[in-house]
N, C-alpha and C. Protein backbone atom coordinates (compact mmCIF):
# COMPACT_ATOMS: atom_id res chain seq x y z
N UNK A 1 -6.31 -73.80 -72.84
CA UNK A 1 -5.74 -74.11 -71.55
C UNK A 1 -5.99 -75.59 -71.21
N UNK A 2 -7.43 -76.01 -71.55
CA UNK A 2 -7.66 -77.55 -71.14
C UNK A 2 -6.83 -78.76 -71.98
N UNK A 3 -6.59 -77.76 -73.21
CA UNK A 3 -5.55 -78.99 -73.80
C UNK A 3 -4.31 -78.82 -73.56
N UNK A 4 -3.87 -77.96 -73.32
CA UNK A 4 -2.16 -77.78 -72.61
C UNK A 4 -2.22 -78.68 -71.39
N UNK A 5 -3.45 -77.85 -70.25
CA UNK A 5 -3.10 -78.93 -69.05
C UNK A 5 -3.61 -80.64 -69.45
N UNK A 6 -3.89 -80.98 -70.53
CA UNK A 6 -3.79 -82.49 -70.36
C UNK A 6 -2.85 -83.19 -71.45
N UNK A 7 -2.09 -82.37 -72.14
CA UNK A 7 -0.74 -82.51 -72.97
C UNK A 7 0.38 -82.44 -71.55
N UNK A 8 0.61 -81.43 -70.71
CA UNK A 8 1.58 -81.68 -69.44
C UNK A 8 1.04 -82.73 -68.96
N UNK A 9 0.20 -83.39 -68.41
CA UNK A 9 0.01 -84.43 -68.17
C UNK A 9 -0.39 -85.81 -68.29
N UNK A 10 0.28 -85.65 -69.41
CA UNK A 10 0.46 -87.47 -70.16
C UNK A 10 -1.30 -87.39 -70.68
N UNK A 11 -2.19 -87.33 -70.75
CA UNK A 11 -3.55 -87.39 -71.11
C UNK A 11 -3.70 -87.09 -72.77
N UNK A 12 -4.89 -87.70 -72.74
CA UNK A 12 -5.20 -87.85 -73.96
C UNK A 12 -5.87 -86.44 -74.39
N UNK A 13 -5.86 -85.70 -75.64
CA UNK A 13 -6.81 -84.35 -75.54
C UNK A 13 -8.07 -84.24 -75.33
N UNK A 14 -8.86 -83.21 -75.19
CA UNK A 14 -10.12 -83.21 -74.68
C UNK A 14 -10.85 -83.57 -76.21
N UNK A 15 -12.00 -83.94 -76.28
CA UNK A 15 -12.87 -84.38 -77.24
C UNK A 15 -14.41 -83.95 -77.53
N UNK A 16 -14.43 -82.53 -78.62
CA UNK A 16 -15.66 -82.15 -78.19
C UNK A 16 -16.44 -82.51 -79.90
N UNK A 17 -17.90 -82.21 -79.62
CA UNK A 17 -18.83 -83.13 -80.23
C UNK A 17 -20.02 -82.22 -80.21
N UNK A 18 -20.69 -81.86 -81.69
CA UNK A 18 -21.35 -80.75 -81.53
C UNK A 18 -22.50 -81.75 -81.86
N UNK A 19 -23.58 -81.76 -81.32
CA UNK A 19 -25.37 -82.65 -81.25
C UNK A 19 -25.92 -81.23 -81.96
N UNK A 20 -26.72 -81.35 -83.32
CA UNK A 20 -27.25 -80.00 -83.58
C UNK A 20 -28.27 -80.87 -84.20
N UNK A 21 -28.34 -81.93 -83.75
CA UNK A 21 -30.15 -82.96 -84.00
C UNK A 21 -30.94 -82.98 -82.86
N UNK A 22 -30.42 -82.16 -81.64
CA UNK A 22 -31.18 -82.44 -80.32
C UNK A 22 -32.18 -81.03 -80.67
N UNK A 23 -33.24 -80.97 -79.79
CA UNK A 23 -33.92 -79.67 -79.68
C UNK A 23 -33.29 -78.81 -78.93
N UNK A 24 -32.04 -78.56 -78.48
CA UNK A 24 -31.24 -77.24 -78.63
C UNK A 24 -29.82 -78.02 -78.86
N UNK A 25 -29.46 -77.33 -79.49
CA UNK A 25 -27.74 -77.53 -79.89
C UNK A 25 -26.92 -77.61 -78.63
N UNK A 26 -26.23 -78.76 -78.77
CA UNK A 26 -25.23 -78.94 -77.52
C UNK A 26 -23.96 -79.36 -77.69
N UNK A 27 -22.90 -79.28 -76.87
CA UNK A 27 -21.53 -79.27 -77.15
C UNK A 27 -21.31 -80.58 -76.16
N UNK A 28 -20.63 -81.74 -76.62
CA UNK A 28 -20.52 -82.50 -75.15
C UNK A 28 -18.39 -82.70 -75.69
N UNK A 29 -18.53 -82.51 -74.25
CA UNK A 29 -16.61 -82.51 -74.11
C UNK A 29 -16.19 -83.88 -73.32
N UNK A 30 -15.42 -84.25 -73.85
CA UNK A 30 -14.95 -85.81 -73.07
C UNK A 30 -13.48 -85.59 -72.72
N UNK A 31 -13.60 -86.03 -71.32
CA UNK A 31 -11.99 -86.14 -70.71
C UNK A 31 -11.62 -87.14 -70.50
N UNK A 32 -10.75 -88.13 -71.03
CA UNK A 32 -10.29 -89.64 -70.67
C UNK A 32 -9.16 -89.62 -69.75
N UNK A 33 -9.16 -90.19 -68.84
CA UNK A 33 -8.85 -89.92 -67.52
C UNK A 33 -7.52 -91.16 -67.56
N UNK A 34 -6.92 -91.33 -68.51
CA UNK A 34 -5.90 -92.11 -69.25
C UNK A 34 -4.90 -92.04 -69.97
N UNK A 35 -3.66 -92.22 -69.52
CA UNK A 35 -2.34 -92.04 -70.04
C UNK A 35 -2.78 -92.28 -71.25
N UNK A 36 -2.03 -91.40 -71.98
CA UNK A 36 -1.71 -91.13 -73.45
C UNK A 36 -0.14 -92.03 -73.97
N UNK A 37 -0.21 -92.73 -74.88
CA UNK A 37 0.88 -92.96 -75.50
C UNK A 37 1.77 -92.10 -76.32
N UNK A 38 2.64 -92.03 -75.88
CA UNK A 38 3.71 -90.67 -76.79
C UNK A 38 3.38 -91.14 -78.03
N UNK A 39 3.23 -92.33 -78.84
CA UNK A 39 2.79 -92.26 -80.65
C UNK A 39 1.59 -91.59 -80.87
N UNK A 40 0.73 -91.54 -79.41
CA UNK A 40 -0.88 -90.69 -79.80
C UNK A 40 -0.40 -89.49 -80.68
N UNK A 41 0.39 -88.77 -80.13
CA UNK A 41 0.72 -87.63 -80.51
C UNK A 41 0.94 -87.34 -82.32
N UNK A 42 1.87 -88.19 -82.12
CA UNK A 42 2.63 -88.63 -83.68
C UNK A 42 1.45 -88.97 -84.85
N UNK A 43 0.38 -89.96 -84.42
CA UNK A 43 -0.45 -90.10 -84.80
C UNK A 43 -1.87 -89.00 -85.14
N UNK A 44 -2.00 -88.60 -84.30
CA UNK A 44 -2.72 -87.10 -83.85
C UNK A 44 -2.80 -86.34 -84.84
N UNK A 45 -0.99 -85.73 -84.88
CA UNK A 45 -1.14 -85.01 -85.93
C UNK A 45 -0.67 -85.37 -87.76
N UNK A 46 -0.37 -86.47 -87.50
CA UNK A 46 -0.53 -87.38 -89.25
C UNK A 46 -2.32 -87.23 -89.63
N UNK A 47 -3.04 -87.56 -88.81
CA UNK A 47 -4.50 -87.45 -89.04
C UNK A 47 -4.62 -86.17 -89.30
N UNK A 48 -4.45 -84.96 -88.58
CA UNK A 48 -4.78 -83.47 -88.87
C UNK A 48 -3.79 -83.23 -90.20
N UNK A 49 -2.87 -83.55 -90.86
CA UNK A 49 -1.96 -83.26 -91.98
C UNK A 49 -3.01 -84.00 -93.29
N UNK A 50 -2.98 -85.69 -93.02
CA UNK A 50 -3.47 -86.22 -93.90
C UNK A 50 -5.17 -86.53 -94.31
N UNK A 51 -5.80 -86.51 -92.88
CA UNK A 51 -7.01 -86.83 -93.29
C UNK A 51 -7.34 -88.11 -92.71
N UNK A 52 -6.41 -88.88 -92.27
CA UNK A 52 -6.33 -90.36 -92.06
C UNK A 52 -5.26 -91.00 -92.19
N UNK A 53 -5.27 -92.09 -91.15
CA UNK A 53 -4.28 -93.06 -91.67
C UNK A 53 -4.47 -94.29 -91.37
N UNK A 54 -3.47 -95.12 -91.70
CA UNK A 54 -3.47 -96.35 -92.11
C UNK A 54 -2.53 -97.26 -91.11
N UNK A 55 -2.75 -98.89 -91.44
CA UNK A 55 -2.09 -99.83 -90.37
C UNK A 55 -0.37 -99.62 -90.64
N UNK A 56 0.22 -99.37 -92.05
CA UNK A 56 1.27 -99.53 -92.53
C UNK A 56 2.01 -97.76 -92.07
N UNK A 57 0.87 -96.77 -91.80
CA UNK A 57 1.43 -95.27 -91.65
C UNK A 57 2.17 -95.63 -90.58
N UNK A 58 0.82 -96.46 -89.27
CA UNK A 58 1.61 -96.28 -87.52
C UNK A 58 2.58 -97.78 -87.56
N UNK A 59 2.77 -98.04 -88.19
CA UNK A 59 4.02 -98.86 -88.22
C UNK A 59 5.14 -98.46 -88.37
N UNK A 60 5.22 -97.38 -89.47
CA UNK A 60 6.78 -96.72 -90.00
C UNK A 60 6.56 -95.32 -88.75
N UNK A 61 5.28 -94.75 -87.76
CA UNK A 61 5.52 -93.96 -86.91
C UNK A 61 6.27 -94.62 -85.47
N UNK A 62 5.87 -95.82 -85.40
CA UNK A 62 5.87 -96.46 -83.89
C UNK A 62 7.05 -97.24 -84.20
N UNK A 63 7.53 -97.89 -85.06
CA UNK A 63 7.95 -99.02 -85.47
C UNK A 63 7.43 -100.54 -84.47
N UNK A 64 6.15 -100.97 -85.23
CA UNK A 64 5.80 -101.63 -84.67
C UNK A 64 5.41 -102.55 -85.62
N UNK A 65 4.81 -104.10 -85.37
CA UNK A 65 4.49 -104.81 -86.55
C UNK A 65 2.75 -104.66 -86.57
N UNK A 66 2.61 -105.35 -87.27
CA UNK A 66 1.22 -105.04 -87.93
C UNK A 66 0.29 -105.45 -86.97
N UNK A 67 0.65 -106.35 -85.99
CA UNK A 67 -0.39 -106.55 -85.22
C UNK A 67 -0.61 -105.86 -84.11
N UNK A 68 0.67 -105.71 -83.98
CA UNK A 68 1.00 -104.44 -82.15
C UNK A 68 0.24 -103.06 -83.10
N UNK A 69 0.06 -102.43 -84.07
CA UNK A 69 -0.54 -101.59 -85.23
C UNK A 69 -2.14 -101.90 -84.99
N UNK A 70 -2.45 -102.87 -84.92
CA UNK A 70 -3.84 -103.14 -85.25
C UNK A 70 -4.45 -103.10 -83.53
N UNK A 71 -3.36 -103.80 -82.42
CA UNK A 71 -4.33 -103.15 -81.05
C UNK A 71 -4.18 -102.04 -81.20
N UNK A 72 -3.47 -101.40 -81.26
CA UNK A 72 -3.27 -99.52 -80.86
C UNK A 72 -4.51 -99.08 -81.52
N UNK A 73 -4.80 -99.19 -82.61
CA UNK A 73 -6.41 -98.73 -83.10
C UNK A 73 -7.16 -99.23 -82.95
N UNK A 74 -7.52 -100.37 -82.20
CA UNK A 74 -8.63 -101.26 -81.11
C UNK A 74 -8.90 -100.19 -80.54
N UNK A 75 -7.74 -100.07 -79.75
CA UNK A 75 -7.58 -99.28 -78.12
C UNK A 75 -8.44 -97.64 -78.51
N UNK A 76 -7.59 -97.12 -79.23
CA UNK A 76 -8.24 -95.48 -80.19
C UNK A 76 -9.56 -96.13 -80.22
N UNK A 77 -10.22 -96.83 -80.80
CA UNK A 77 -11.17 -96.95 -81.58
C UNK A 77 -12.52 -97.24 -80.22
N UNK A 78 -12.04 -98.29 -79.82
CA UNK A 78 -13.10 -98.16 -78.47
C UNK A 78 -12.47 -97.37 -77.22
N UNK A 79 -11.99 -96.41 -77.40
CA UNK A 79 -12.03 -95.01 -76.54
C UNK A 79 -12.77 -94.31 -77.40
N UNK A 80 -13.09 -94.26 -78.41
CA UNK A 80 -13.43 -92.93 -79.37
C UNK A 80 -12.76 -92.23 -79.49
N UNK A 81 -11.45 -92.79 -79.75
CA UNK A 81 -10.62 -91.36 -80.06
C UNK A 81 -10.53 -91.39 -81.25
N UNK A 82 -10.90 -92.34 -82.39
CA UNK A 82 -10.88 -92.90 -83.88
C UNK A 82 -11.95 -93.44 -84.29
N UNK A 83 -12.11 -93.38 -85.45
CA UNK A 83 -13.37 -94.22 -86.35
C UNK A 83 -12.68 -95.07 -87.27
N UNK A 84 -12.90 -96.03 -87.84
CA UNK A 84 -12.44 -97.06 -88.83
C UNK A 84 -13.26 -97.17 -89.68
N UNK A 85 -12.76 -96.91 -90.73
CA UNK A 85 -13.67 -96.94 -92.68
C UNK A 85 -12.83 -98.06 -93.05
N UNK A 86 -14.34 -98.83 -92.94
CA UNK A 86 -13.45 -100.10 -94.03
C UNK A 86 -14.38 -100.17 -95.31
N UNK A 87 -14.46 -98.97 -95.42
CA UNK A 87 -15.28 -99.16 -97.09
C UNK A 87 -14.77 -99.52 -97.98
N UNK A 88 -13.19 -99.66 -97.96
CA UNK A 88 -12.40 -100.32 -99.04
C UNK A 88 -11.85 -101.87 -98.50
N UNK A 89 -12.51 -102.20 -97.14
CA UNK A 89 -12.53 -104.10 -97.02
C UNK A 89 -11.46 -103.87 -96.26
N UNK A 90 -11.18 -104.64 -95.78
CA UNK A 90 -10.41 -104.70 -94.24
C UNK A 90 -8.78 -104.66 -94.64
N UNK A 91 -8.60 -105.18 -95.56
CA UNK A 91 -6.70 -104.42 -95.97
C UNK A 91 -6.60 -102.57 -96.46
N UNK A 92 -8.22 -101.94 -96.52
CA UNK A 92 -8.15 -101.21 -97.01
C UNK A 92 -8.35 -99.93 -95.74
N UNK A 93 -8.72 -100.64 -94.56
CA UNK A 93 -9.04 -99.65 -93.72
C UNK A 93 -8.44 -98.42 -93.18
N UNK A 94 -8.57 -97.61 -92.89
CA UNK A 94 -8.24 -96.24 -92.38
C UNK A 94 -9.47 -95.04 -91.18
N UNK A 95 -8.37 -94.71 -90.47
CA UNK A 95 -8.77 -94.66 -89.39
C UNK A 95 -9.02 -92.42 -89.42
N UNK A 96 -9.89 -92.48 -88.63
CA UNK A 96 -9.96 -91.25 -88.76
C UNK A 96 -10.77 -90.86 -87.34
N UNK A 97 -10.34 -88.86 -86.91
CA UNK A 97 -10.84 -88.75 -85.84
C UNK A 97 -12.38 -88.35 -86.17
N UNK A 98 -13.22 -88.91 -85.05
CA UNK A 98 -14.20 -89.04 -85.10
C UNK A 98 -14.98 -87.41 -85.34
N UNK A 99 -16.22 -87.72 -86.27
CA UNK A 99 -16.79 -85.86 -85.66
C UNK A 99 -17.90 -85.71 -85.21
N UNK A 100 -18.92 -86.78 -84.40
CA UNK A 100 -19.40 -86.64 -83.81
C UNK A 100 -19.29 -87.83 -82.55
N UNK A 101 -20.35 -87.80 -81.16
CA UNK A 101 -19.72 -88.62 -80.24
C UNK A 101 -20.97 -89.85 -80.77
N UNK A 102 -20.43 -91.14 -80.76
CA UNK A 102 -21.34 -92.54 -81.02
C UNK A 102 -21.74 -92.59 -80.16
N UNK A 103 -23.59 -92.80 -80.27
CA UNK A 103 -24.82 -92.88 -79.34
C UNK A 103 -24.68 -94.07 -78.38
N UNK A 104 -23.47 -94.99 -78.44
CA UNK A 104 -23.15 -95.54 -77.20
C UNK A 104 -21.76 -94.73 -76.21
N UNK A 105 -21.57 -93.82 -76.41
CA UNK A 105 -20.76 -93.21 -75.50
C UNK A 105 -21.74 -92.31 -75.05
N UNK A 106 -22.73 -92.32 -75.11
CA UNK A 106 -23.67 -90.79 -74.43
C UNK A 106 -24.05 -91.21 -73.14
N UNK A 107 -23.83 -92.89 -72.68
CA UNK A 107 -24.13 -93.29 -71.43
C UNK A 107 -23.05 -92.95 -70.30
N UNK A 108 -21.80 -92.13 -70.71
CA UNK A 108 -20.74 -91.86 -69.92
C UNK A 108 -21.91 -90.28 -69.26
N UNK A 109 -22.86 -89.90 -70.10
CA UNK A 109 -23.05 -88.54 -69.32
C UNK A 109 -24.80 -88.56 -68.53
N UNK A 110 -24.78 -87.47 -68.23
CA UNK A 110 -25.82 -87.69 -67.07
C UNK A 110 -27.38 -87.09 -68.39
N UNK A 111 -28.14 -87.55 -68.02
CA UNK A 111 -29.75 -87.19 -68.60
C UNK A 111 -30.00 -85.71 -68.58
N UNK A 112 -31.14 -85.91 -69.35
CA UNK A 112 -31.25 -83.75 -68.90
C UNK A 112 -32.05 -83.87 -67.91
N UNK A 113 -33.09 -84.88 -67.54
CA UNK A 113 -33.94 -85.06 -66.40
C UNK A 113 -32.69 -85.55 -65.23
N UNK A 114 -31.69 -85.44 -65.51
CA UNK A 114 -30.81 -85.68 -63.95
C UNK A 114 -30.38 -84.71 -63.47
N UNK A 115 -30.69 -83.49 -64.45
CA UNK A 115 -30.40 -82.19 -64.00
C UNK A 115 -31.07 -81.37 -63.09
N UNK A 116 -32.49 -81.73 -63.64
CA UNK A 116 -33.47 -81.13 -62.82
C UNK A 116 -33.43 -81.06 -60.99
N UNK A 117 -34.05 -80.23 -60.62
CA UNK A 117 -33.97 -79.84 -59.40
C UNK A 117 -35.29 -79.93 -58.64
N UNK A 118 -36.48 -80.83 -59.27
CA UNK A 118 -37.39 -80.87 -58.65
C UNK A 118 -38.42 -79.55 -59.05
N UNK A 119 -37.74 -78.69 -58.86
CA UNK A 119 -38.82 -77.17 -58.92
C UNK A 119 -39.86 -77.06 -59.97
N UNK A 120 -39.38 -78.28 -61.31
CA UNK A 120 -40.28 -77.67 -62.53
C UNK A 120 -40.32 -78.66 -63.36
C-alpha cells in the first residue's frame, strides 16, 4: 500500500534497510518527500531486470547526453537511492540500488535514547 500511495503521487518508493549488526535487528524505512522523475521509474526497473546500470543505459532510457546522465546519478546517488562501483575506474562505473542505509544517512533518524520516556 505504501508504495502504491507514493507511485500515485509522483514520489520516490519507500526505502527499507535491514541493520542486523545492531544489538537487536532493525528495519529503518525512508520516505523522500520528493518528486520522482518519470525516468526513475524506467530506471528502477532496468536495475531490478539487470543488476545495474550504466551512464550509456540512462541515455538510450532518457535520451539524454552524457552529462545531463551523469547529474541524474549525482542526484540518485546523494539521495541514496543508488550506489556507484567504480571498481572498473570511472568510464567503467555502474550504479546499483543500495542494500543497506550509509552511516551518514542515519542522522535523518532520531537516537534510541530519544525515545526514551524518562521512566527507565
Amino acid at each position: 500500500m505504501m508504495f502504491a500511495e507514493m507511485r500515485a503521487r509522483g514520489l520516490y518508493p519507500p526505502q527499507y534497510a535491514v541493520n542486523r549488526d545492531a544489538a537487536v535487528p532493525t528495519v529503518t524505512v525512508t520516505l523522500l518527500n520528493e518528486s520522482r522523475p518519470a525516468v526513475w521509474e524506467q530506471v528502477s526497473d532496468w536495475i531490478d531486470r539487470s543488476g545495474h546500470i550504466a551512464n550509456r543505459d540512462l541515455r538510450q532510457i532518457a535520451g539524454v547526453e552524457t552529462l545531463a546522465a551523469t547529474r541524474m546519478f549525482k542526484g540518485w546517488v546523494d539521495r541514496g537511492l543508488l550506489d556507484a562501483d567504480v571498481s572498473k575506474g570511472k568510464k567503467g562505473t555502474v550504479y546499483r540500488k543500495p542494500t543497506k542505509v550509509q552511516a551518514d544517512n542515519l542522522g535523518l533518524f532520531s537516537e534510541a535514547d530519544d525515545n526514551r520516556t524518562g521512566d527507565g
